[in-house]
C-alpha atoms as a PDB file:
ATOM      1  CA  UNK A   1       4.895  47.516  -5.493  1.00  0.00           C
ATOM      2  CA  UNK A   2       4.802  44.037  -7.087  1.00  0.00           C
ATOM      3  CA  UNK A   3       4.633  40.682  -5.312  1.00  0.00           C
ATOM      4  CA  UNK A   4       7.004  37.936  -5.338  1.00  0.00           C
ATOM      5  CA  UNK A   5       4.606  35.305  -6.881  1.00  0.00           C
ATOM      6  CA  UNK A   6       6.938  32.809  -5.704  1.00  0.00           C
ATOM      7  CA  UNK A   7       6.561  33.872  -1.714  1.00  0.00           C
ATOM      8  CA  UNK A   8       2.346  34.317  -2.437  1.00  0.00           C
ATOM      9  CA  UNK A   9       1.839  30.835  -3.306  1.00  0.00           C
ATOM     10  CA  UNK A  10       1.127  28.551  -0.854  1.00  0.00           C
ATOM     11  CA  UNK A  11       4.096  25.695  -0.295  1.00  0.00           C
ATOM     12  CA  UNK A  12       4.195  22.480  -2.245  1.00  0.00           C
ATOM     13  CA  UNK A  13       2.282  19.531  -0.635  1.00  0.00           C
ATOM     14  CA  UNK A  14       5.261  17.235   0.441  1.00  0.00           C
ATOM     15  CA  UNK A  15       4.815  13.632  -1.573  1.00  0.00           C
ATOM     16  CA  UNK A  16       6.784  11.921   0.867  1.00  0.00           C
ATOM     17  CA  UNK A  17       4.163  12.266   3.960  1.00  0.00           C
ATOM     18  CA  UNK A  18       1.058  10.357   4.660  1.00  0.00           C
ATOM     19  CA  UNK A  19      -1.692  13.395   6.290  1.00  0.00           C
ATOM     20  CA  UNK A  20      -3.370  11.198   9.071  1.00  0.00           C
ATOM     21  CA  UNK A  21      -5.715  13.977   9.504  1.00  0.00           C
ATOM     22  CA  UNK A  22      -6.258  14.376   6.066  1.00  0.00           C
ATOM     23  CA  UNK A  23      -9.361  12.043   4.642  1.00  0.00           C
ATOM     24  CA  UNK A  24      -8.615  11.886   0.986  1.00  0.00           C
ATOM     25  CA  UNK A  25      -4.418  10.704   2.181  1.00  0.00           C
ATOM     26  CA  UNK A  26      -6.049   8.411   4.538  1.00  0.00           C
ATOM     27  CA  UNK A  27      -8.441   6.766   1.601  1.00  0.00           C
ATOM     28  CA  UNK A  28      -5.908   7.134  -0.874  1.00  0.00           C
ATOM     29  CA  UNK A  29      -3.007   4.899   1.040  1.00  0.00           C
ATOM     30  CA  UNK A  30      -6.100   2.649   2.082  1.00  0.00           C
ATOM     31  CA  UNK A  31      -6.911   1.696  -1.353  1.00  0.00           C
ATOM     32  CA  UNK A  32      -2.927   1.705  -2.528  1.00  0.00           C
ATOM     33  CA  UNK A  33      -2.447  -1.029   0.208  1.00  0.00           C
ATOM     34  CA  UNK A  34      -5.504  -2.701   0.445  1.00  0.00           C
ATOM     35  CA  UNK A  35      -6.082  -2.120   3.829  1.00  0.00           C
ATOM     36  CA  UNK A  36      -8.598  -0.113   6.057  1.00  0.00           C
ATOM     37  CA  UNK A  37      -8.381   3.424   6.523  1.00  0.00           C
ATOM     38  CA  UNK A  38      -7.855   2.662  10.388  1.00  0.00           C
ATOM     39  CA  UNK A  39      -5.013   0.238   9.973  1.00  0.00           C
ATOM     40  CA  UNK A  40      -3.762   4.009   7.907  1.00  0.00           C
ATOM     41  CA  UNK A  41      -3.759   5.793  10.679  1.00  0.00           C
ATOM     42  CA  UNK A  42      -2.580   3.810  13.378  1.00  0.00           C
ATOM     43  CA  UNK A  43       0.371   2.858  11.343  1.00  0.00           C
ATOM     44  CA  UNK A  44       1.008   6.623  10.983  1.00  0.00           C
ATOM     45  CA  UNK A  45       0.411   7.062  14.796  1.00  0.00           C
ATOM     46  CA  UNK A  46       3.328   4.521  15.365  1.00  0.00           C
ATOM     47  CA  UNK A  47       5.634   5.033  13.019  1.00  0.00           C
ATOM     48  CA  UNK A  48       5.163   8.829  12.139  1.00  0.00           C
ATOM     49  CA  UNK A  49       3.894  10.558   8.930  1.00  0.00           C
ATOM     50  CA  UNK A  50       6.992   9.033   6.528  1.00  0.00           C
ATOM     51  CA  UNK A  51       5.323   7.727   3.615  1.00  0.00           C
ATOM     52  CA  UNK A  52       7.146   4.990   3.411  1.00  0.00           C
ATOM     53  CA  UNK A  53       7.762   3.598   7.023  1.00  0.00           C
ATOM     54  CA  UNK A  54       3.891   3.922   7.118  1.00  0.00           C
ATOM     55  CA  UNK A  55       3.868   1.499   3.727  1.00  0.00           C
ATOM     56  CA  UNK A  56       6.467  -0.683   5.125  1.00  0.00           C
ATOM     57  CA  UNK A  57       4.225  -1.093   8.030  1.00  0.00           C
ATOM     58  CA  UNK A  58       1.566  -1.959   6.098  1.00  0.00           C
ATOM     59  CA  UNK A  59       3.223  -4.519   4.568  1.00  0.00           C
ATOM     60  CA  UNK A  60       4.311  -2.568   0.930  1.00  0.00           C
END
């Protein structure tokens, strides 16, 4: 029996979320918006993982 390659892979990562719990996200926005990896995740604590209502919050 052969597998479905497309059901074995594992899902795309979605571009349009910010990972709070994910380190390299966290650094990566950080650095895009010149602001502290903290400021990161407490703007994705209040306004959710959106990528871009986290950016607006930030000031992008």
């Amino acid at each position: 029996m052969s597998i479905d390659k497309q059901t074995s892979r594992e899902p795309a990562q979605d571009r349009r979320n910010v990972a709070g719990g994910q380190d390299h996200e966290v650094r990566y926005e950080a650095e895009k918006m010149g602001v502290s990896k903290d400021e990161v995740r407490d703007a994705v604590k209040s306004e959710g993982n959106s990528r871009k209502k986290v950016e607006d919050k930030l000031g992008g």
